[in-house]
PDB file of N, CA and C in Angstrom:
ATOM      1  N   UNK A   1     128.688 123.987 122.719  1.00  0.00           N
ATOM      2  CA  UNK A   1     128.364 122.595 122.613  1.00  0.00           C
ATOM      3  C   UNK A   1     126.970 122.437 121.995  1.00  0.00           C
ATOM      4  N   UNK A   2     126.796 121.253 121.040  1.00  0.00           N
ATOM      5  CA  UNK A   2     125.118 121.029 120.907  1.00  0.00           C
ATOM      6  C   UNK A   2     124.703 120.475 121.283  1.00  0.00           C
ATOM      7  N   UNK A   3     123.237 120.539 121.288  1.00  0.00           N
ATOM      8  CA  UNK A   3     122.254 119.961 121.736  1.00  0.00           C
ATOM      9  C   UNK A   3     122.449 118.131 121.670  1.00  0.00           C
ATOM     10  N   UNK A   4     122.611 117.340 122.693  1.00  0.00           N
ATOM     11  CA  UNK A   4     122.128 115.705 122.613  1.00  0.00           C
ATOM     12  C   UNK A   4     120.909 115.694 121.502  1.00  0.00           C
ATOM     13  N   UNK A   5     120.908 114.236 120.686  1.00  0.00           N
ATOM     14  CA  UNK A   5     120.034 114.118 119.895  1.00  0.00           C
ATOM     15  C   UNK A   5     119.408 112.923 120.093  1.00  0.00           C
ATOM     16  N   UNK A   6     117.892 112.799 120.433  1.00  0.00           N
ATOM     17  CA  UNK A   6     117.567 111.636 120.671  1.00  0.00           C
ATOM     18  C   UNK A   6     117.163 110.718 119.151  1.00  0.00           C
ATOM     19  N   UNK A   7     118.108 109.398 118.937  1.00  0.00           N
ATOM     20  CA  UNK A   7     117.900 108.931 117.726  1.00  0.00           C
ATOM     21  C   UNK A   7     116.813 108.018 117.863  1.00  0.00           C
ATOM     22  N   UNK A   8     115.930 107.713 118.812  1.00  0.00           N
ATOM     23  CA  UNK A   8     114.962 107.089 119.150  1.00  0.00           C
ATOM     24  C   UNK A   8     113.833 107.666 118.253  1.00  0.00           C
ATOM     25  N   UNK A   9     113.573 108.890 118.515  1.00  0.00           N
ATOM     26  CA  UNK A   9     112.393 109.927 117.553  1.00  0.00           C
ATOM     27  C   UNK A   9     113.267 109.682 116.466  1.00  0.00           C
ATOM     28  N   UNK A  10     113.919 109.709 115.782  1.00  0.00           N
ATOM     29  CA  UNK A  10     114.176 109.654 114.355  1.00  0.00           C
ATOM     30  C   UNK A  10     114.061 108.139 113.846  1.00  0.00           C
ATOM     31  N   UNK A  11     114.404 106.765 114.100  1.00  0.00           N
ATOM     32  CA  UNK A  11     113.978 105.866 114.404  1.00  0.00           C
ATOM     33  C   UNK A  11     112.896 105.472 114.162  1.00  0.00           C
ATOM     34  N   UNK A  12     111.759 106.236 115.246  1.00  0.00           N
ATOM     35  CA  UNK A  12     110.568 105.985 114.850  1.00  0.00           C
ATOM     36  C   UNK A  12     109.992 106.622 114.064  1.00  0.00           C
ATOM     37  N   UNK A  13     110.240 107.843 113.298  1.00  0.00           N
ATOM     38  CA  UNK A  13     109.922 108.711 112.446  1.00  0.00           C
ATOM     39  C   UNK A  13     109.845 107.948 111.425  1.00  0.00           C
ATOM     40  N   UNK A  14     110.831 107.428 110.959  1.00  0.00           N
ATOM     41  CA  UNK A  14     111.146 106.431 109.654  1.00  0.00           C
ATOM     42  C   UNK A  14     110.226 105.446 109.352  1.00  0.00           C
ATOM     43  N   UNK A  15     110.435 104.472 110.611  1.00  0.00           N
ATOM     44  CA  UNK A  15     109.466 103.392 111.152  1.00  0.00           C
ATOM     45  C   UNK A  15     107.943 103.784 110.864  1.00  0.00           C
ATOM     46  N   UNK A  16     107.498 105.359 111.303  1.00  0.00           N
ATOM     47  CA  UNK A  16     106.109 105.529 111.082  1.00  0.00           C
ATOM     48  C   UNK A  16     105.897 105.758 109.672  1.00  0.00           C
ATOM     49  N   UNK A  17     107.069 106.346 108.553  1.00  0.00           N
ATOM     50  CA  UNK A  17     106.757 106.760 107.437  1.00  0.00           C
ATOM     51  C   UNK A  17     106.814 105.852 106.453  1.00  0.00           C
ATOM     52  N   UNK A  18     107.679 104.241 106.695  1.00  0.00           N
ATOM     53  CA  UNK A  18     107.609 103.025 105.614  1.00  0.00           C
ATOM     54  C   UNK A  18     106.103 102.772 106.410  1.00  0.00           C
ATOM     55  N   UNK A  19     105.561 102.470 107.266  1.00  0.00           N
ATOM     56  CA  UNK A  19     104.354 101.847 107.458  1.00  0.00           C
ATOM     57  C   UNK A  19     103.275 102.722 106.634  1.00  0.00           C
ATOM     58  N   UNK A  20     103.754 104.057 107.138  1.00  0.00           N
ATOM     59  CA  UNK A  20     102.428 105.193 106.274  1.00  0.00           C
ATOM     60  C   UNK A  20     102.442 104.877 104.811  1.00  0.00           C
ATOM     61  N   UNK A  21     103.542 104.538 103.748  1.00  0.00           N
ATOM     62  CA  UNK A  21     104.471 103.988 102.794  1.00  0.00           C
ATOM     63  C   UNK A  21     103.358 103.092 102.023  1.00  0.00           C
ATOM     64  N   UNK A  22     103.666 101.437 102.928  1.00  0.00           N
ATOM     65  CA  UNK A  22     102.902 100.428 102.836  1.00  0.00           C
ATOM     66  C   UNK A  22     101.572 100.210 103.141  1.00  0.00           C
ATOM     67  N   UNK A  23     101.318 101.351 103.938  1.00  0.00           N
ATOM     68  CA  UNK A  23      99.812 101.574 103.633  1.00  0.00           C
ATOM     69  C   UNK A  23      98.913 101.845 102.704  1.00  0.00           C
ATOM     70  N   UNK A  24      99.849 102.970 102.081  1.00  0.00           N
ATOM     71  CA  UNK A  24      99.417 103.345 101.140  1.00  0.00           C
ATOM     72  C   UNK A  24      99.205 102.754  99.552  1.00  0.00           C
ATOM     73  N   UNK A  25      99.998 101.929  99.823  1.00  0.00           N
ATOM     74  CA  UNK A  25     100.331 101.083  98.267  1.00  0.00           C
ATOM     75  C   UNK A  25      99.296  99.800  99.029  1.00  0.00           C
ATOM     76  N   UNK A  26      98.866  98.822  99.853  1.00  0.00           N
ATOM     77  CA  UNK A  26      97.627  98.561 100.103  1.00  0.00           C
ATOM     78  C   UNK A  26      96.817  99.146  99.692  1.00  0.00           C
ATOM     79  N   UNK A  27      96.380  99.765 100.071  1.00  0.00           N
ATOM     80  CA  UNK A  27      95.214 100.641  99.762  1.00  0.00           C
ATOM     81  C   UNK A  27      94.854 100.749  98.268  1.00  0.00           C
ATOM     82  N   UNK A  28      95.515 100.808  97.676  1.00  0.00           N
ATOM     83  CA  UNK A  28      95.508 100.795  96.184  1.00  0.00           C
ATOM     84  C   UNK A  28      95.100 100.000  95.501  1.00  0.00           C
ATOM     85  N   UNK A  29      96.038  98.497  96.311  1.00  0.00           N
ATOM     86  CA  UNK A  29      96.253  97.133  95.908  1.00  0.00           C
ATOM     87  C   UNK A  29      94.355  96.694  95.954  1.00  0.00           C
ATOM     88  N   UNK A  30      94.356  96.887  97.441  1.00  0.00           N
ATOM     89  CA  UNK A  30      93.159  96.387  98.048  1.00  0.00           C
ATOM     90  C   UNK A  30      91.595  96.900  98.027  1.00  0.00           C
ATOM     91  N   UNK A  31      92.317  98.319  98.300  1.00  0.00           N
ATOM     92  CA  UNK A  31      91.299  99.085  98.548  1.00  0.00           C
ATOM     93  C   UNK A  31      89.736  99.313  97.653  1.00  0.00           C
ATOM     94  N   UNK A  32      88.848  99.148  98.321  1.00  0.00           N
ATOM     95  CA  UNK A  32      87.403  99.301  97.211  1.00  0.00           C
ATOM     96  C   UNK A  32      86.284 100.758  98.045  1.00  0.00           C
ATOM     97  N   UNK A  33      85.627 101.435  97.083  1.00  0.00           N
ATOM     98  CA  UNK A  33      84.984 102.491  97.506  1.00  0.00           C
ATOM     99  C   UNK A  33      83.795 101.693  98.321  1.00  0.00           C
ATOM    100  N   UNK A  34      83.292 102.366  98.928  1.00  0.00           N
ATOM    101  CA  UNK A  34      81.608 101.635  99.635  1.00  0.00           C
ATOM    102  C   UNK A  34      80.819 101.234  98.911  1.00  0.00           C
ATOM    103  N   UNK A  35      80.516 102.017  97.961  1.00  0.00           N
ATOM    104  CA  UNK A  35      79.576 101.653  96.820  1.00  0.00           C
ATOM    105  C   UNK A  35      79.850 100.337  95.915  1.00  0.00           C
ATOM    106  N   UNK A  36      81.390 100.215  95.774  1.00  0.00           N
ATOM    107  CA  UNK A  36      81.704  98.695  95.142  1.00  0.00           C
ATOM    108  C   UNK A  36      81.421  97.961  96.136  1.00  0.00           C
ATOM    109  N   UNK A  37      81.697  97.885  97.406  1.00  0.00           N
ATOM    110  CA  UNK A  37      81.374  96.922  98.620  1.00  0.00           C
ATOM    111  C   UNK A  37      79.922  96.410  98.907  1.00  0.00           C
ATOM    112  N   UNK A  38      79.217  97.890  98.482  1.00  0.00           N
ATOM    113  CA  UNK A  38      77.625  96.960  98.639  1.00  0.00           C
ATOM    114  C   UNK A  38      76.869  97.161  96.960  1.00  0.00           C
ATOM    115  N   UNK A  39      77.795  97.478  96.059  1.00  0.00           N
ATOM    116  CA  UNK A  39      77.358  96.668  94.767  1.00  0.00           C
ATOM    117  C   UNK A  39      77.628  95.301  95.206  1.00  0.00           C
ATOM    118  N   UNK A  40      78.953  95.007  95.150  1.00  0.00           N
ATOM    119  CA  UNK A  40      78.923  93.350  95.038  1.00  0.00           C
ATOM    120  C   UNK A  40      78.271  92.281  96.140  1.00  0.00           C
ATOM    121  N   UNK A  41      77.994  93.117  97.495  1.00  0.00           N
ATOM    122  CA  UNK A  41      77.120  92.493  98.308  1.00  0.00           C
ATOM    123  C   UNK A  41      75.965  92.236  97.920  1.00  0.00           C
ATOM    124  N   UNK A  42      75.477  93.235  97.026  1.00  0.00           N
ATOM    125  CA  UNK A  42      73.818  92.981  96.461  1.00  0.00           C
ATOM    126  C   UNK A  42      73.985  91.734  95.488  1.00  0.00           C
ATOM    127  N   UNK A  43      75.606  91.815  94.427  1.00  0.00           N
ATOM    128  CA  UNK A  43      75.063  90.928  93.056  1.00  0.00           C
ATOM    129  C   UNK A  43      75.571  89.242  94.143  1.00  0.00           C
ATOM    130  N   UNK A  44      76.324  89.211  95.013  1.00  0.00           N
ATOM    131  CA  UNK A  44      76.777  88.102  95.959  1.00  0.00           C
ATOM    132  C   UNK A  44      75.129  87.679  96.715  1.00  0.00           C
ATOM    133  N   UNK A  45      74.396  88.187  96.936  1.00  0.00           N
ATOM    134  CA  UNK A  45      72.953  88.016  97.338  1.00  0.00           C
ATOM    135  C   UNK A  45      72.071  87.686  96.557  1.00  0.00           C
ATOM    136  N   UNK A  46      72.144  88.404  95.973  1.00  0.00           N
ATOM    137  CA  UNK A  46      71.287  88.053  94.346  1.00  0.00           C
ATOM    138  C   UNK A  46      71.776  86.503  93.707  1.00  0.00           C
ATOM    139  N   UNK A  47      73.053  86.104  93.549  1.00  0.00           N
ATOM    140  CA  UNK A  47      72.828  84.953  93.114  1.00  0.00           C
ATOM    141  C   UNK A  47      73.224  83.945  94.061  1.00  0.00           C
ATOM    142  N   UNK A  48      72.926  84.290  95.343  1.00  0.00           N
ATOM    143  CA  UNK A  48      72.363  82.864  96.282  1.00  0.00           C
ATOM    144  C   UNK A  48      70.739  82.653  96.311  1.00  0.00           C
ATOM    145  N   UNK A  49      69.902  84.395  96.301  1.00  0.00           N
ATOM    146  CA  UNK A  49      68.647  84.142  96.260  1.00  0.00           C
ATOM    147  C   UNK A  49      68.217  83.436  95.298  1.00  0.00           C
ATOM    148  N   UNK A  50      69.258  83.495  93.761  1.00  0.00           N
ATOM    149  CA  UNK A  50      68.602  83.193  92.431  1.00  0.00           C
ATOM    150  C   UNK A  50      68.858  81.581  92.404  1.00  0.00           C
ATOM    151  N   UNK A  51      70.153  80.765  93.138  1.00  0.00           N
ATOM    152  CA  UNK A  51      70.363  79.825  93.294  1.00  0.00           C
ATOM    153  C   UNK A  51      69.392  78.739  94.691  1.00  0.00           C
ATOM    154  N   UNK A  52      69.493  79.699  95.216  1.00  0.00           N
ATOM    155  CA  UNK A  52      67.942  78.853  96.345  1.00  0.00           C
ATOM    156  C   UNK A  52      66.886  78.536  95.305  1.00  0.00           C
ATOM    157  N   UNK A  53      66.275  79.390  94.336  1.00  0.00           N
ATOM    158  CA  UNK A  53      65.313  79.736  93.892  1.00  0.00           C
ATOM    159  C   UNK A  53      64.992  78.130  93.040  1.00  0.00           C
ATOM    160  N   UNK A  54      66.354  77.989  92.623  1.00  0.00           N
ATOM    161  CA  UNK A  54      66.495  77.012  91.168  1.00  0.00           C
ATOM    162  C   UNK A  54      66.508  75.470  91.621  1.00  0.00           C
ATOM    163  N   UNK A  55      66.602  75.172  93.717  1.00  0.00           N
ATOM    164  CA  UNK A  55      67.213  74.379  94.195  1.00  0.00           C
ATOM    165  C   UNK A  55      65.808  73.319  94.371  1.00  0.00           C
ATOM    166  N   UNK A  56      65.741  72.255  94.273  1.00  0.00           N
ATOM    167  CA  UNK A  56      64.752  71.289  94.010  1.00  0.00           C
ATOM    168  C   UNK A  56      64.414  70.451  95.013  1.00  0.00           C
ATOM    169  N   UNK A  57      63.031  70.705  95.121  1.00  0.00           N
ATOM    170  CA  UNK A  57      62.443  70.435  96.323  1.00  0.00           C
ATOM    171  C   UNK A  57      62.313  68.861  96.294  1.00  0.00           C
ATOM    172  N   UNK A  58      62.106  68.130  97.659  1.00  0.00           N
ATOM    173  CA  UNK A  58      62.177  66.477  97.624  1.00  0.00           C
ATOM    174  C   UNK A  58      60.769  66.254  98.137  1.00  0.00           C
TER     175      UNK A  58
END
């Protein structure tokens, strides 16, 4: 006779490998290195400082 098979672990096997899947293609979609994250934090800073700068006093 064989072994019972629990289809629960296979199930979730699947389940874990479309999520690992769609993660991955996020990541792609979305994904930015650190260095782009605080490039554009600096040039996103830079032109509020440069826009305060230009803003006219009463």
């Amino acid at each position: 006779m064989s072994k019972p098979v629990n289809l629960n672990r296979y199930r979730k096997e699947k389940a874990r490998a479309q999520s690992k899947a769609r993660a991955d293609q996020n990541a792609v979609k979305f994904g930015r290195t650190k260095s782009e994250k605080i490039e554009s934090k600096f040039e996103r800073d830079k032109f509020h400082r440069d826009l305060d700068d230009r803003e006219l006093d009463e």
